[in-house]
N, C-alpha and C. Protein backbone atom coordinates (compact mmCIF):
# COMPACT_ATOMS: atom_id res chain seq x y z
N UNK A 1 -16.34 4.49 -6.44
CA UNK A 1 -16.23 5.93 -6.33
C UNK A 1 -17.51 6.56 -5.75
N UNK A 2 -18.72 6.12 -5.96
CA UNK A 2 -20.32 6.62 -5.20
C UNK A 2 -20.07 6.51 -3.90
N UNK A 3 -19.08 5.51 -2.94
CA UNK A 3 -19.52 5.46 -1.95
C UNK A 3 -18.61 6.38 -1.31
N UNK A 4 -17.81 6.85 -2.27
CA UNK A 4 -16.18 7.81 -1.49
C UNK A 4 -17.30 9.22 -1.40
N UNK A 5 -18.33 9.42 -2.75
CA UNK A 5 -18.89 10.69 -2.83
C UNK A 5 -19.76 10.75 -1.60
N UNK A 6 -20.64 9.80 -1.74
CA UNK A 6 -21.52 10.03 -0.89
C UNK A 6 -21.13 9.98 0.80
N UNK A 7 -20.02 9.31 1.10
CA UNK A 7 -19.19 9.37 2.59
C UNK A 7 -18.78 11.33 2.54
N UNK A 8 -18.30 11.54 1.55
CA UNK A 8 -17.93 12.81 1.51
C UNK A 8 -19.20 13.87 2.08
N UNK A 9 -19.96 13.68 1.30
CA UNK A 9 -21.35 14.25 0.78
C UNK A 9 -21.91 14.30 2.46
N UNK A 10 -21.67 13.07 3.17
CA UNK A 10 -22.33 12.79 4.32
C UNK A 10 -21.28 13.62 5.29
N UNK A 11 -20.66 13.97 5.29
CA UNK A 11 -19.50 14.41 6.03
C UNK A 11 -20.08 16.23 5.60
N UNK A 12 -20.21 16.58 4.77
CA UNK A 12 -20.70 17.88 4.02
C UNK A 12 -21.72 18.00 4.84
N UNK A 13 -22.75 17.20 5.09
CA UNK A 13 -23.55 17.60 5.88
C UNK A 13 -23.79 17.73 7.29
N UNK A 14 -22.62 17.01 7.98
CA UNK A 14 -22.70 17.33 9.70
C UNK A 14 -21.97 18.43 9.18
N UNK A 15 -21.06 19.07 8.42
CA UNK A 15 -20.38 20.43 9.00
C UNK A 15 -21.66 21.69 8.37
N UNK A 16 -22.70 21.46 7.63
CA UNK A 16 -23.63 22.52 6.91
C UNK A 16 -24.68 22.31 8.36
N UNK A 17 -25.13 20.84 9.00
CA UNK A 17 -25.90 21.27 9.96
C UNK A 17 -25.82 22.04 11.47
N UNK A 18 -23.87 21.59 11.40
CA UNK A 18 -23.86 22.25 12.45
C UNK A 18 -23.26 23.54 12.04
N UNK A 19 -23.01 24.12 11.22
CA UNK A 19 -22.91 25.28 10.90
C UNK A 19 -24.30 26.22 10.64
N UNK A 20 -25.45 25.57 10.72
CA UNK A 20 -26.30 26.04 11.00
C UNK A 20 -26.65 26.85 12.55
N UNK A 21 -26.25 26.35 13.36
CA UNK A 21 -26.28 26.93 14.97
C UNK A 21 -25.07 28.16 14.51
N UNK A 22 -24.02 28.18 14.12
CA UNK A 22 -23.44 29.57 13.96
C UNK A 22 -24.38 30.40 13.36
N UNK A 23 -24.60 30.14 12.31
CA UNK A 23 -25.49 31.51 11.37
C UNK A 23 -26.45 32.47 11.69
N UNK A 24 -26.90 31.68 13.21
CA UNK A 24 -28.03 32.71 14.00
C UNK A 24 -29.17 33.31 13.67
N UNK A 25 -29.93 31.99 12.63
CA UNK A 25 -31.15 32.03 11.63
C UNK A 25 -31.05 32.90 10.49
N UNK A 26 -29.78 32.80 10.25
CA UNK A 26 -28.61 33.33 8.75
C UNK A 26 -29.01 34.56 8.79
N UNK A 27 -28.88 35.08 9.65
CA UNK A 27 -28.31 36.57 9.95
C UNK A 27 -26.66 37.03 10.20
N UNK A 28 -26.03 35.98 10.28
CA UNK A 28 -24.68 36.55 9.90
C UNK A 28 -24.12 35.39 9.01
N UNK A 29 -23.14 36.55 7.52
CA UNK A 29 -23.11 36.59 6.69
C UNK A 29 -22.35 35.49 6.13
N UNK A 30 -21.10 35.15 6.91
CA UNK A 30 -19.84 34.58 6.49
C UNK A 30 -20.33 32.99 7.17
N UNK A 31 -20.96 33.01 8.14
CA UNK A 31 -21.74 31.47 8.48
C UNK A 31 -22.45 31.51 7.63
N UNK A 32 -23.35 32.24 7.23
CA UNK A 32 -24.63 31.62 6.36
C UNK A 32 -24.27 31.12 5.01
N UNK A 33 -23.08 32.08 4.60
CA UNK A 33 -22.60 31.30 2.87
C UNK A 33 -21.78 30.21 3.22
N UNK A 34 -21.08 30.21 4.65
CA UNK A 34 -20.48 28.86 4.35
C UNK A 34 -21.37 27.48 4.26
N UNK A 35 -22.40 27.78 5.40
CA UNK A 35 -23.09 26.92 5.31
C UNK A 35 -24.31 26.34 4.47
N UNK A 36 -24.95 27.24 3.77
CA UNK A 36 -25.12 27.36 1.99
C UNK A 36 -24.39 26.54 0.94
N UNK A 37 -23.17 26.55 1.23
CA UNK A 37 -21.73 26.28 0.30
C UNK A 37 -21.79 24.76 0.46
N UNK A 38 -21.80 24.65 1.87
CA UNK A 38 -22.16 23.16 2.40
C UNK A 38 -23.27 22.57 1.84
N UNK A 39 -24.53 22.99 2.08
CA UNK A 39 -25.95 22.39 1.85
C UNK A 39 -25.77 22.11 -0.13
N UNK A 40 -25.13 22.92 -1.36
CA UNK A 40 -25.14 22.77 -2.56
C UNK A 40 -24.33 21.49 -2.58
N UNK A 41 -22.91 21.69 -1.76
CA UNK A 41 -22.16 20.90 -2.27
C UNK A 41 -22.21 19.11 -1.85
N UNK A 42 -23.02 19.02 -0.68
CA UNK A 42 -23.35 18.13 0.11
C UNK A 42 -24.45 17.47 -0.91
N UNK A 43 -25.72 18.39 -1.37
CA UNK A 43 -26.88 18.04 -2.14
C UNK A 43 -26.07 17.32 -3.64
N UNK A 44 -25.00 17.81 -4.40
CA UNK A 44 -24.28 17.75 -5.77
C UNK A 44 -23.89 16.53 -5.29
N UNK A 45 -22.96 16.22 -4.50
CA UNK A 45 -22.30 14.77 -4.33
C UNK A 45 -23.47 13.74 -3.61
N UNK A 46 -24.65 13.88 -2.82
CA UNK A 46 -25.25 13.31 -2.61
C UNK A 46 -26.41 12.57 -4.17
N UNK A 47 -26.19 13.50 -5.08
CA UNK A 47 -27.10 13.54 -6.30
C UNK A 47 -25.95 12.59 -7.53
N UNK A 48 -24.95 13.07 -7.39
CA UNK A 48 -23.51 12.26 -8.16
C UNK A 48 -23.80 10.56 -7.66
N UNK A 49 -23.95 10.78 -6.29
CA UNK A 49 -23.39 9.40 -6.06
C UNK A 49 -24.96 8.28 -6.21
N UNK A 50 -25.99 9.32 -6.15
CA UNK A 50 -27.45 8.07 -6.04
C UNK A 50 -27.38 7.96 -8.02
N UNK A 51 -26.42 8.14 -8.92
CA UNK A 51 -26.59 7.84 -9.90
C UNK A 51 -26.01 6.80 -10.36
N UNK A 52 -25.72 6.21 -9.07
CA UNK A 52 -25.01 4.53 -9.26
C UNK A 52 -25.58 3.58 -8.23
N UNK A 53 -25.82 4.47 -7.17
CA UNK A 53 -25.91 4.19 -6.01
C UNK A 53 -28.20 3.55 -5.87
N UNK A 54 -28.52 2.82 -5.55
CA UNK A 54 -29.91 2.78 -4.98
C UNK A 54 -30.29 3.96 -4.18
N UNK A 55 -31.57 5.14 -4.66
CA UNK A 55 -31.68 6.17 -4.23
C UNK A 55 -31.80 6.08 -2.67
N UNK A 56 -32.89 4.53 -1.96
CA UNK A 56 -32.96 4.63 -0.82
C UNK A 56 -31.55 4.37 0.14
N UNK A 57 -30.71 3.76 -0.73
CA UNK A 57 -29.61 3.27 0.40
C UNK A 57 -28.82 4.66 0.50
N UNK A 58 -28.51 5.65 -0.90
CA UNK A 58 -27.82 6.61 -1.15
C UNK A 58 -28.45 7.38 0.33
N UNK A 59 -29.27 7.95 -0.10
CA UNK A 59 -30.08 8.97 0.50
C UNK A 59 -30.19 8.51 2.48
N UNK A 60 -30.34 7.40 2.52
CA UNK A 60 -30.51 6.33 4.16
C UNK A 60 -28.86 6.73 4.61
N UNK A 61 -28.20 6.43 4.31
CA UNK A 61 -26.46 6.42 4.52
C UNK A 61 -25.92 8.25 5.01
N UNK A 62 -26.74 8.59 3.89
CA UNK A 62 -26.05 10.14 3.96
C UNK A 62 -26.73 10.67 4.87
N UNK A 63 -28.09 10.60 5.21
CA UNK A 63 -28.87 10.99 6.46
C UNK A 63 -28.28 10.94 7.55
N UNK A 64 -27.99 9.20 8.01
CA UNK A 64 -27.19 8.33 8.95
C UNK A 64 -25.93 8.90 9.27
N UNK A 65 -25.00 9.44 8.38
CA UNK A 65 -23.88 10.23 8.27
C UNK A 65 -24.00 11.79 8.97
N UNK A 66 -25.09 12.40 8.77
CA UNK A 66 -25.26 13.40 9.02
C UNK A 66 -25.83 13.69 10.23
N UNK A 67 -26.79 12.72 10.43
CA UNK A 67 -27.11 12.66 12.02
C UNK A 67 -26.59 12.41 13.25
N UNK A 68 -25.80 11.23 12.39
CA UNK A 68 -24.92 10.82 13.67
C UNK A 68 -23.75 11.44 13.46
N UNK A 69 -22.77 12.71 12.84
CA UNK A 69 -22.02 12.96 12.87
C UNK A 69 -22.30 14.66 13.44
N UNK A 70 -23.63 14.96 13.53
CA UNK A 70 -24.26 16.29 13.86
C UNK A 70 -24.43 16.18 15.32
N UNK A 71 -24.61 14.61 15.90
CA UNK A 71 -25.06 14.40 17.18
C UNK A 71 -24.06 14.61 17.66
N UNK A 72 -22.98 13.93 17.37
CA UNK A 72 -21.32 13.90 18.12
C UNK A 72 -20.94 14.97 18.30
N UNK A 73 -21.24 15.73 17.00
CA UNK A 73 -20.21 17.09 17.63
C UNK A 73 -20.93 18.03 18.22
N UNK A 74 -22.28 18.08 18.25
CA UNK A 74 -22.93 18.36 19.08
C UNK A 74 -22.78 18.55 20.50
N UNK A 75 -22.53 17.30 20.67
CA UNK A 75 -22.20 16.46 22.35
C UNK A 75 -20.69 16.77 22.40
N UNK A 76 -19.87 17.27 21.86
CA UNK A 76 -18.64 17.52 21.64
C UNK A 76 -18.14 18.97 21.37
N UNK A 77 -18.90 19.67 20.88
CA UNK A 77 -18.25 20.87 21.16
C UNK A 77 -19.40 22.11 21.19
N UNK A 78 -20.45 21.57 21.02
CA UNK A 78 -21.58 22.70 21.62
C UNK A 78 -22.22 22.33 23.05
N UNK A 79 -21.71 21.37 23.32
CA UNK A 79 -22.04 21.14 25.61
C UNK A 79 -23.54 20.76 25.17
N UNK A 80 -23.79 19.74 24.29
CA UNK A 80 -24.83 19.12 24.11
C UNK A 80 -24.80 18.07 25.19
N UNK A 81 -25.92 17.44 25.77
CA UNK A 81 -26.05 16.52 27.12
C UNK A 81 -25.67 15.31 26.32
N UNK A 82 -24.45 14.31 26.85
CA UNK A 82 -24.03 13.34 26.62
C UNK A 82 -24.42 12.03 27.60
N UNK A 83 -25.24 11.17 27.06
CA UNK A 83 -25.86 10.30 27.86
C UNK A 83 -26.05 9.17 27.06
N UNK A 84 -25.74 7.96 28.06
CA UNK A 84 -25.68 6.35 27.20
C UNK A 84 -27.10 6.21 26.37
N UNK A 85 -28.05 6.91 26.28
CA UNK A 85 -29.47 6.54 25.39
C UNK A 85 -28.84 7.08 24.46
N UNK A 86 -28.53 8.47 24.10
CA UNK A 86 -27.96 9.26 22.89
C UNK A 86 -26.75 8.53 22.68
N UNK A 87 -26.11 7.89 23.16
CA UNK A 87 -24.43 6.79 22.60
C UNK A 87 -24.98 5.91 21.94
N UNK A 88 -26.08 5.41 22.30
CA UNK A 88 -26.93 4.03 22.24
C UNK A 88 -27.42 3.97 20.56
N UNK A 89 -28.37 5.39 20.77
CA UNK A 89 -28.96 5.82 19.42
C UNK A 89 -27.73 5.77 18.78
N UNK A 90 -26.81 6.93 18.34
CA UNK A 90 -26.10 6.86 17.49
C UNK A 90 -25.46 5.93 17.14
N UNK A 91 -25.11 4.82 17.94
CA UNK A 91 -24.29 3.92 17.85
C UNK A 91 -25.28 2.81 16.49
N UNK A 92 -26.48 3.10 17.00
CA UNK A 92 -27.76 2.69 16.29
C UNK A 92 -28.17 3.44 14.88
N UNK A 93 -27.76 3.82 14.47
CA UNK A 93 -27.45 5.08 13.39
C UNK A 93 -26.59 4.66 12.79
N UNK A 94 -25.30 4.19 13.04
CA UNK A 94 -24.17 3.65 12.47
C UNK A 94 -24.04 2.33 11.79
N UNK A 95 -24.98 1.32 12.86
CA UNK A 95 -25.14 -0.07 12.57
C UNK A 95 -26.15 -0.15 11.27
N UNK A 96 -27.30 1.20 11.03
CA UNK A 96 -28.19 1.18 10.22
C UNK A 96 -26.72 1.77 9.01
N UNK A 97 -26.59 2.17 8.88
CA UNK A 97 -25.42 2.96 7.96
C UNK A 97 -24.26 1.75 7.29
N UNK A 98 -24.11 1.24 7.95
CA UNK A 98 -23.28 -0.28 7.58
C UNK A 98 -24.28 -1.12 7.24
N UNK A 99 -25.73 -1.59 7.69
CA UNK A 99 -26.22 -2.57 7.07
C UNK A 99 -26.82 -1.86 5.85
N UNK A 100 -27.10 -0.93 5.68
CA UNK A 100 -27.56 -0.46 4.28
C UNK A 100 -26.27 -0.43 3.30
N UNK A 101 -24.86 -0.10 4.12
CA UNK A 101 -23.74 -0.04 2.72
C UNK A 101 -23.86 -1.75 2.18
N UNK A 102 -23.63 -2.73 2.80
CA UNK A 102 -23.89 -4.49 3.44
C UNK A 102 -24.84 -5.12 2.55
N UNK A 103 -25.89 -4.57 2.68
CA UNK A 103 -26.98 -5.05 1.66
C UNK A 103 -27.52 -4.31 0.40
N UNK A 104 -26.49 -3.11 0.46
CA UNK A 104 -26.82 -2.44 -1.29
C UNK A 104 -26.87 -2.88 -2.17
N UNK A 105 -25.50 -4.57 -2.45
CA UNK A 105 -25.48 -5.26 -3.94
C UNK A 105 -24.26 -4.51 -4.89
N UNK A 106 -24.10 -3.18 -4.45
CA UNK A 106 -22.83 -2.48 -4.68
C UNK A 106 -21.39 -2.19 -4.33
């Protein structure tokens, strides 16, 4: 069940970071609480799940999740520059994200 939270948790956080570019340095209202809403609820299940979970793998995974799921949609629906170094990285982000779930012991 830690790793359903923390996949969740990691997912919570590409939509709170990229809901950060709406909020417009949280000057508007209805982005900024959603993405608030995100950052508690993302932090709660990220905090649920390192209570089973090894804090560095918890915490490494959900980063990994968030980066590379912030990059994509990035490159996907804000006309972020899509280029094989940035495929490369993330793709590199992912492989770190699987060998940390791989060698947790959990």
């Amino acid at each position: 069940m830690a790793w359903v939270l923390l996949a969740v948790a990691g997912l919570l956080e590409v939509g709170w970071s990229v809901g950060m570019k709406f909020t417009e340095g949280f000057t508007r209202l209805w982005p900024s609480v959603a993405t608030v809403a995100g950052i508690v609820a993302s932090m709660l299940l990220l905090a649920q799940a390192a209570r089973t979970l090894p804090i560095g793998t918890a915490y490494g995974v959900w980063v990994g999740i968030g980066a590379a799921g912030a990059a994509v949609l990035g490159m996907t629906l804000l006309g972020e520059p899509v280029t094989a170094a940035r495929i490369f990285f993330i793709a590199l982000l992912l492989v770190a994200v699987v060998g940390l779930k791989a060698t947790s012991g959990h």
